[in-house]
C-alpha atoms as a PDB file:
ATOM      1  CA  UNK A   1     100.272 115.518 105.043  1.00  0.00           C
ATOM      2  CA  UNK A   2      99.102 116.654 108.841  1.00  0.00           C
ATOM      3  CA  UNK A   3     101.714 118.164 110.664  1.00  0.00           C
ATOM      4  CA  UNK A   4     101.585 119.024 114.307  1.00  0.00           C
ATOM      5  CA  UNK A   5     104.201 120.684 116.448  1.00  0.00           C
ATOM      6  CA  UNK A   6     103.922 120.347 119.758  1.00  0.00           C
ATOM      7  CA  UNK A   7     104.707 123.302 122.501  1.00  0.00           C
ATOM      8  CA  UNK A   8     104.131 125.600 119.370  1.00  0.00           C
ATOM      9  CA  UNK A   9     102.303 128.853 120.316  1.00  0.00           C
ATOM     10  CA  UNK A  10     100.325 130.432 116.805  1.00  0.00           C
ATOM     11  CA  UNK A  11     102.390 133.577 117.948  1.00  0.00           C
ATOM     12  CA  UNK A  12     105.606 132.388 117.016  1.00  0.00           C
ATOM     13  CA  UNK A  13     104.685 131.670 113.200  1.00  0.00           C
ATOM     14  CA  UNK A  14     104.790 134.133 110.467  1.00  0.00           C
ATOM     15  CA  UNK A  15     102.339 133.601 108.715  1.00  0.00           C
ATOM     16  CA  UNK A  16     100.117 133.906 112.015  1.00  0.00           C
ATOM     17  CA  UNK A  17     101.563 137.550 112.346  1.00  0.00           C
ATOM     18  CA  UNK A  18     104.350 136.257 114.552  1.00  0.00           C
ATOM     19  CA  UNK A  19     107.854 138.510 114.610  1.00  0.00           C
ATOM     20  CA  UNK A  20     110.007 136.687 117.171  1.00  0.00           C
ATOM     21  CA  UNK A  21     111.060 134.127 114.648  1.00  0.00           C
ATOM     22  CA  UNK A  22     111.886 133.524 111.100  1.00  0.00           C
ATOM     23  CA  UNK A  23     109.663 130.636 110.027  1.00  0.00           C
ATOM     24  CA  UNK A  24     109.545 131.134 105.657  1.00  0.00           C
ATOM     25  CA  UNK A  25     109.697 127.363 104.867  1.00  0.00           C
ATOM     26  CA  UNK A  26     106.778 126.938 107.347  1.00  0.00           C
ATOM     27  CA  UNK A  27     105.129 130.169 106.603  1.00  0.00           C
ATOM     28  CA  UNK A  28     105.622 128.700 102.401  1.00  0.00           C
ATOM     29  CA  UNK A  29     104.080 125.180 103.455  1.00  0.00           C
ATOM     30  CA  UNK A  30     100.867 127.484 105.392  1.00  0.00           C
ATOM     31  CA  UNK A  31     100.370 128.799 101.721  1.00  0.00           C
ATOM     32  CA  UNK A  32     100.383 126.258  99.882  1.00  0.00           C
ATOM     33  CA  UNK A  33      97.644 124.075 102.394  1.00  0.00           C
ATOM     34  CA  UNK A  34      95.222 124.275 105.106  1.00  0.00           C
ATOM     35  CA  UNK A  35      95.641 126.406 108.383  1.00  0.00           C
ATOM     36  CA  UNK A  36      93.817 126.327 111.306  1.00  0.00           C
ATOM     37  CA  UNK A  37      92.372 129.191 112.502  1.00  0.00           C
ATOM     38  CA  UNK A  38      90.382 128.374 115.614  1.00  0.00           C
ATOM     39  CA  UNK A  39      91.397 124.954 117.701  1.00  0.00           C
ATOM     40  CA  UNK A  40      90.727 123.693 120.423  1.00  0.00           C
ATOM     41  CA  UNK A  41      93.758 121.688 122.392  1.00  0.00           C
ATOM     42  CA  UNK A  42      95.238 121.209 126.346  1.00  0.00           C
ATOM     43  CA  UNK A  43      98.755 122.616 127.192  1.00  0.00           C
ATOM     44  CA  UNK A  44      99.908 118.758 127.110  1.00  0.00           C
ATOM     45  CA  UNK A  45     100.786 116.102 124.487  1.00  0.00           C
ATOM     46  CA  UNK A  46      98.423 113.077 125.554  1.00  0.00           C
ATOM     47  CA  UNK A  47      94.923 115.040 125.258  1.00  0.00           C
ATOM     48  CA  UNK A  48      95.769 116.616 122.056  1.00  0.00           C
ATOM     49  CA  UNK A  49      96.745 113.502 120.457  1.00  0.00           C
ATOM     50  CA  UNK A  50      94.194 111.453 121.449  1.00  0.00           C
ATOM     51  CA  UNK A  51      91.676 114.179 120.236  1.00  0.00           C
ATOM     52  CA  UNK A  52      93.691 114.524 117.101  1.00  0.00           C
ATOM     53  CA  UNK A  53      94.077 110.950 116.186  1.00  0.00           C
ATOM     54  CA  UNK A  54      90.225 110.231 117.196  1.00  0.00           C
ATOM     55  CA  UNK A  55      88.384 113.125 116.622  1.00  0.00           C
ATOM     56  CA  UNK A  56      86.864 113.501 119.793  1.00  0.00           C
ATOM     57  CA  UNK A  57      86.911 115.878 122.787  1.00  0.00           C
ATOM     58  CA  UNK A  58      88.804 115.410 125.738  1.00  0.00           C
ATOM     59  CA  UNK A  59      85.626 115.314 128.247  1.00  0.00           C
ATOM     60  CA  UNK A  60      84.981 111.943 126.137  1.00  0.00           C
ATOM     61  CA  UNK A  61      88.023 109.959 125.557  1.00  0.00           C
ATOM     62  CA  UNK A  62      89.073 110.767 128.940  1.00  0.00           C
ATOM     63  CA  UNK A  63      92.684 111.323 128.289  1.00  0.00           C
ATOM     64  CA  UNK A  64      93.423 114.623 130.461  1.00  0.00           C
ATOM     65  CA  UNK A  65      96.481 114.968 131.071  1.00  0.00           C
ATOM     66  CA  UNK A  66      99.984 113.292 130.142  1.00  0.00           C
ATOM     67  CA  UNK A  67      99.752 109.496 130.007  1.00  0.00           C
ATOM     68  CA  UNK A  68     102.342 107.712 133.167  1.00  0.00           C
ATOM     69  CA  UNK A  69     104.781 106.701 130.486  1.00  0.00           C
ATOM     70  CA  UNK A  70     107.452 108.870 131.458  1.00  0.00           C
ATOM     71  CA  UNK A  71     107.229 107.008 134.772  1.00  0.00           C
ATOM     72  CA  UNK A  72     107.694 103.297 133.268  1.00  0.00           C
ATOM     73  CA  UNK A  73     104.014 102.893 132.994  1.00  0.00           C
ATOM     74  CA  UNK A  74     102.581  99.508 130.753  1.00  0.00           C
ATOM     75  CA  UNK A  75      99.709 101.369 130.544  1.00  0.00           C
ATOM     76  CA  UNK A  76      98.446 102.140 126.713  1.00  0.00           C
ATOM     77  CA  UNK A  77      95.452 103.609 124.861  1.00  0.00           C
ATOM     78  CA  UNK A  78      93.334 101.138 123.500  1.00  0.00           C
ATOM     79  CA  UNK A  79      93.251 101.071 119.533  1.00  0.00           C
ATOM     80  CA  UNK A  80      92.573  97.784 118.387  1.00  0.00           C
ATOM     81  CA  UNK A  81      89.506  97.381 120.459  1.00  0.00           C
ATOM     82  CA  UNK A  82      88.284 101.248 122.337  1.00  0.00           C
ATOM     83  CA  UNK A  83      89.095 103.559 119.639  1.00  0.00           C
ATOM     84  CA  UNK A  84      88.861 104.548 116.062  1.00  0.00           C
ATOM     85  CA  UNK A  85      91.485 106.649 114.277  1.00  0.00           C
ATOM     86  CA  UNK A  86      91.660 108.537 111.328  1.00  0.00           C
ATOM     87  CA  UNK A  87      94.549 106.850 110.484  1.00  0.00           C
ATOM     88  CA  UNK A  88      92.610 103.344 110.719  1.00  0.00           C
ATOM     89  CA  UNK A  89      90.431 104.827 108.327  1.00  0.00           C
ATOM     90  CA  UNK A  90      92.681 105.847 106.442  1.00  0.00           C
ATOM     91  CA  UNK A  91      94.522 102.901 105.508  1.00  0.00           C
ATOM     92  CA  UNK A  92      91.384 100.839 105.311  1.00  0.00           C
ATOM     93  CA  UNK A  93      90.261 103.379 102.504  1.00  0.00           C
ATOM     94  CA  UNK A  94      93.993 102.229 100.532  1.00  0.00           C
ATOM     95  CA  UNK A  95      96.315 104.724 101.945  1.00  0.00           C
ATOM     96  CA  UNK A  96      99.425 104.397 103.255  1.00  0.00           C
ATOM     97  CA  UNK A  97     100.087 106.330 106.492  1.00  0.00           C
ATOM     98  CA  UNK A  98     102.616 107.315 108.570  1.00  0.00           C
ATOM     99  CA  UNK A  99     103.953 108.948 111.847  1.00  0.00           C
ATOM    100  CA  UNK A 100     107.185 110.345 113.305  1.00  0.00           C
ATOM    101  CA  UNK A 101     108.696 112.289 116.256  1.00  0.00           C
ATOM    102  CA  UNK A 102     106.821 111.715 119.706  1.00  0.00           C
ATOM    103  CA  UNK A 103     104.357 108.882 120.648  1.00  0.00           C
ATOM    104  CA  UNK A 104     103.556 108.433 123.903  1.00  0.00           C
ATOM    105  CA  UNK A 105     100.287 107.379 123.899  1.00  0.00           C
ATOM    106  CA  UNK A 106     101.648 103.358 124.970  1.00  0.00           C
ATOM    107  CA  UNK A 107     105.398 102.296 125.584  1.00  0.00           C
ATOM    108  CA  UNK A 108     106.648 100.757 122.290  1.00  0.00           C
ATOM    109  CA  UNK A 109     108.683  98.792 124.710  1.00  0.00           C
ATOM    110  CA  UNK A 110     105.754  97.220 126.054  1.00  0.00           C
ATOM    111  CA  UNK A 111     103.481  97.798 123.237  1.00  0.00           C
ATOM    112  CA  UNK A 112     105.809  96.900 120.006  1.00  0.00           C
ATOM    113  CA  UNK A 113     102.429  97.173 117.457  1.00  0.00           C
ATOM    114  CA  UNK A 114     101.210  99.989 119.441  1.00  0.00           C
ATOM    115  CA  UNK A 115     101.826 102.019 116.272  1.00  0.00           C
ATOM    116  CA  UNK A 116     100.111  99.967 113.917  1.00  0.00           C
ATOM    117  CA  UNK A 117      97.012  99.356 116.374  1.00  0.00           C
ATOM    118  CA  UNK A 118      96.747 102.958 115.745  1.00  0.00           C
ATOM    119  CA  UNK A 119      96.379 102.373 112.015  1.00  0.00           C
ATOM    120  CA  UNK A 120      99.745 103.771 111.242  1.00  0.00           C
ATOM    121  CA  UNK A 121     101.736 101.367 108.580  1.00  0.00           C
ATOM    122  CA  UNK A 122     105.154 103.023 109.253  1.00  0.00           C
ATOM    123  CA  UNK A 123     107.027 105.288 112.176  1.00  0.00           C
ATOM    124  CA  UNK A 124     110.103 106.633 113.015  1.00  0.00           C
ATOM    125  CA  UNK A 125     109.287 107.306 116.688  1.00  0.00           C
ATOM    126  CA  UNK A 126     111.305 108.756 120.274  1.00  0.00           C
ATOM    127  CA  UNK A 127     110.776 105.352 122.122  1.00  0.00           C
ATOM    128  CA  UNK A 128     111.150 106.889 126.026  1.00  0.00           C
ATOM    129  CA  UNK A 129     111.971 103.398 127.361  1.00  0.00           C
ATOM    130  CA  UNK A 130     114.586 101.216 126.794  1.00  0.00           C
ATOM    131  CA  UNK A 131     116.198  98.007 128.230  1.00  0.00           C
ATOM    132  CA  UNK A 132     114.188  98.906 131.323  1.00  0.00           C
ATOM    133  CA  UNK A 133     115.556 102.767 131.454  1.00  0.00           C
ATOM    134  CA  UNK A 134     114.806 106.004 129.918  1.00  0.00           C
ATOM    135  CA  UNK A 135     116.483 107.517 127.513  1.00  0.00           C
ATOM    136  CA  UNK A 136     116.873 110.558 126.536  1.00  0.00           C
ATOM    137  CA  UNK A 137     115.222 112.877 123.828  1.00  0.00           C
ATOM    138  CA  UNK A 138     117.420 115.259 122.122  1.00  0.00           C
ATOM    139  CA  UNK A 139     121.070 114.463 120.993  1.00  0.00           C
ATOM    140  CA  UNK A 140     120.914 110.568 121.090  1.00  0.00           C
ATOM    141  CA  UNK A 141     117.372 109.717 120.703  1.00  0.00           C
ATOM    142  CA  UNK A 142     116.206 106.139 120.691  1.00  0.00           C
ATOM    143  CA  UNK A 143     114.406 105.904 117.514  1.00  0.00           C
ATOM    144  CA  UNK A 144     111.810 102.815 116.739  1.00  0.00           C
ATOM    145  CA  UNK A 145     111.963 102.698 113.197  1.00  0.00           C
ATOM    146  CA  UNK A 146     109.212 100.091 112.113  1.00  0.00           C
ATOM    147  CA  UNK A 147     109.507  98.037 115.239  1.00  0.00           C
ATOM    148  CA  UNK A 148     113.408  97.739 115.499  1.00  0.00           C
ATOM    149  CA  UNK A 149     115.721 100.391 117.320  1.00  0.00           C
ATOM    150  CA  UNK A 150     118.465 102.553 114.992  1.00  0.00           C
ATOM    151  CA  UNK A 151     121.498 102.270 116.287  1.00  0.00           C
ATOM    152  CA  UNK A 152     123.458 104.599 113.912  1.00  0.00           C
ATOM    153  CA  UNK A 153     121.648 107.913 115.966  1.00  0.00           C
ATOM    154  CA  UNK A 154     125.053 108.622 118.095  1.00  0.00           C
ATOM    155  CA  UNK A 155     127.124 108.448 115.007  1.00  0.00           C
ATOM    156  CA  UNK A 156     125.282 110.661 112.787  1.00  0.00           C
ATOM    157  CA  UNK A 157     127.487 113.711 111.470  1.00  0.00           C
ATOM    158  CA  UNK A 158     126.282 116.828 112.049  1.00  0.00           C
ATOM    159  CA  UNK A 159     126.696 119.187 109.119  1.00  0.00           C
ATOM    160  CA  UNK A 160     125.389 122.589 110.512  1.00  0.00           C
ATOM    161  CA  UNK A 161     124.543 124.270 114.067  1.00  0.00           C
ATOM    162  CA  UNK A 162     122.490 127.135 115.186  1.00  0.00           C
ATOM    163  CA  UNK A 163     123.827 130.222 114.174  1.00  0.00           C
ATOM    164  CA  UNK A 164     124.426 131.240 117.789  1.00  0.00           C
ATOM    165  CA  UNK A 165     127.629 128.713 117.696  1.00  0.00           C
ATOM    166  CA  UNK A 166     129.162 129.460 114.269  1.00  0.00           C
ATOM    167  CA  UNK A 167     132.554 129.997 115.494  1.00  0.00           C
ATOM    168  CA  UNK A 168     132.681 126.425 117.317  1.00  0.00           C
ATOM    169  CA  UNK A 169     131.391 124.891 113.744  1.00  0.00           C
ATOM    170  CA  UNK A 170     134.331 126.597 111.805  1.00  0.00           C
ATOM    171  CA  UNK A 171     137.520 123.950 110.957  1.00  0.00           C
ATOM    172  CA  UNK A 172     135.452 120.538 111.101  1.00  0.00           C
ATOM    173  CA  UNK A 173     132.292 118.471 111.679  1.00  0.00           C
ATOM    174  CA  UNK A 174     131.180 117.533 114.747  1.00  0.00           C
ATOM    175  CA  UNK A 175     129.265 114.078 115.772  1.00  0.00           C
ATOM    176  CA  UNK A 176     126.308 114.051 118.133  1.00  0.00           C
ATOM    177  CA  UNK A 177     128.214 112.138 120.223  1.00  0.00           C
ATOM    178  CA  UNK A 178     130.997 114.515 119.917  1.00  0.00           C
ATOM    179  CA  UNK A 179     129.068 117.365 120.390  1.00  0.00           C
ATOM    180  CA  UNK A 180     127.513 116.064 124.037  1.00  0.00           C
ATOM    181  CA  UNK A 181     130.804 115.746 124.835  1.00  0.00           C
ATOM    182  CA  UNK A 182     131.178 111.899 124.657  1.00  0.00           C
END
């Protein structure tokens, strides 16, 4: 299992000497596997993935700064054809493989098998376009699970909130429709 956070400084892990934050389950999963020491990345999402997913450097995939999707762009990185991935090897070697949270490396409006181009058998993904508009990232994601949008995000109970609003939580359950005030 890979994971990557995005917009995650080293500083604000644990068991990177970090104080800010409280991070033990992460910190636990750091022990238990590999961590990184000295990487190389950009300050945005496109470059980083692109260099994660292929293995090379931005100077030669090109990608150097945030893909136009955010704008309605068709545009879409080229995986059947351009590039290799590690998960293409991957799953040619027998494995399954998967991928979750952001994409945006191709609109999986547009681009449906973007995913799988990629090498990736299965994703639960933020799709930023849909039915020609953008939607939103945070309460009410639109979620492209496998190819098909889940439609029971809104309606999803949630069971706990940051301790900062405790006293709002207390006496019943809140929606994340409810909670964005809808």
């Amino acid at each position: 299992m890979l994971i990557v956070a995005d917009d995650l400084g080293y500083e604000t892990l644990g068991c990177y000497g970090g104080r800010d934050f409280a991070t033990p389950h992460l910190d636990r999963l750091a022990t238990q596997g590999l961590r990184f020491r000295r990487a190389y990345t950009s300050p945005v999402c496109t470059p980083s993935r692109m260099s994660l997913y292929t293995g090379t450097y931005v100077s030669r995939h090109g990608y150097d700064f945030v893909m136009p999707e955010h704008e309605g762009s068709r545009e879409a990185v080229d995986f059947r054809d351009r590039w290799t991935t590690y998960p293409q090897l991957l799953r040619a070697a027998g494995y399954q493989t998967s991928v979750t949270g952001k994409w945006q490396l191709g609109s999986l409006e547009f681009h449906p098998e973007h995913c799988r181009d990629a090498g990736f058998d299965s994703w639960c993904l933020w799709q930023i376009w849909h039915d020609d508009a953008k939607t939103e990232r945070h309460w009410t994601p639109c979620l492209n699970l496998d190819g098909r949008i889940r439609d029971d995000v809104a309606d999803r109970e949630i069971t706990s909130l940051p301790r900062t609003n405790r006293k709002e939580q207390e006496g019943g359950r809140l929606t994340a429709g409810a909670a964005r005030g809808r």
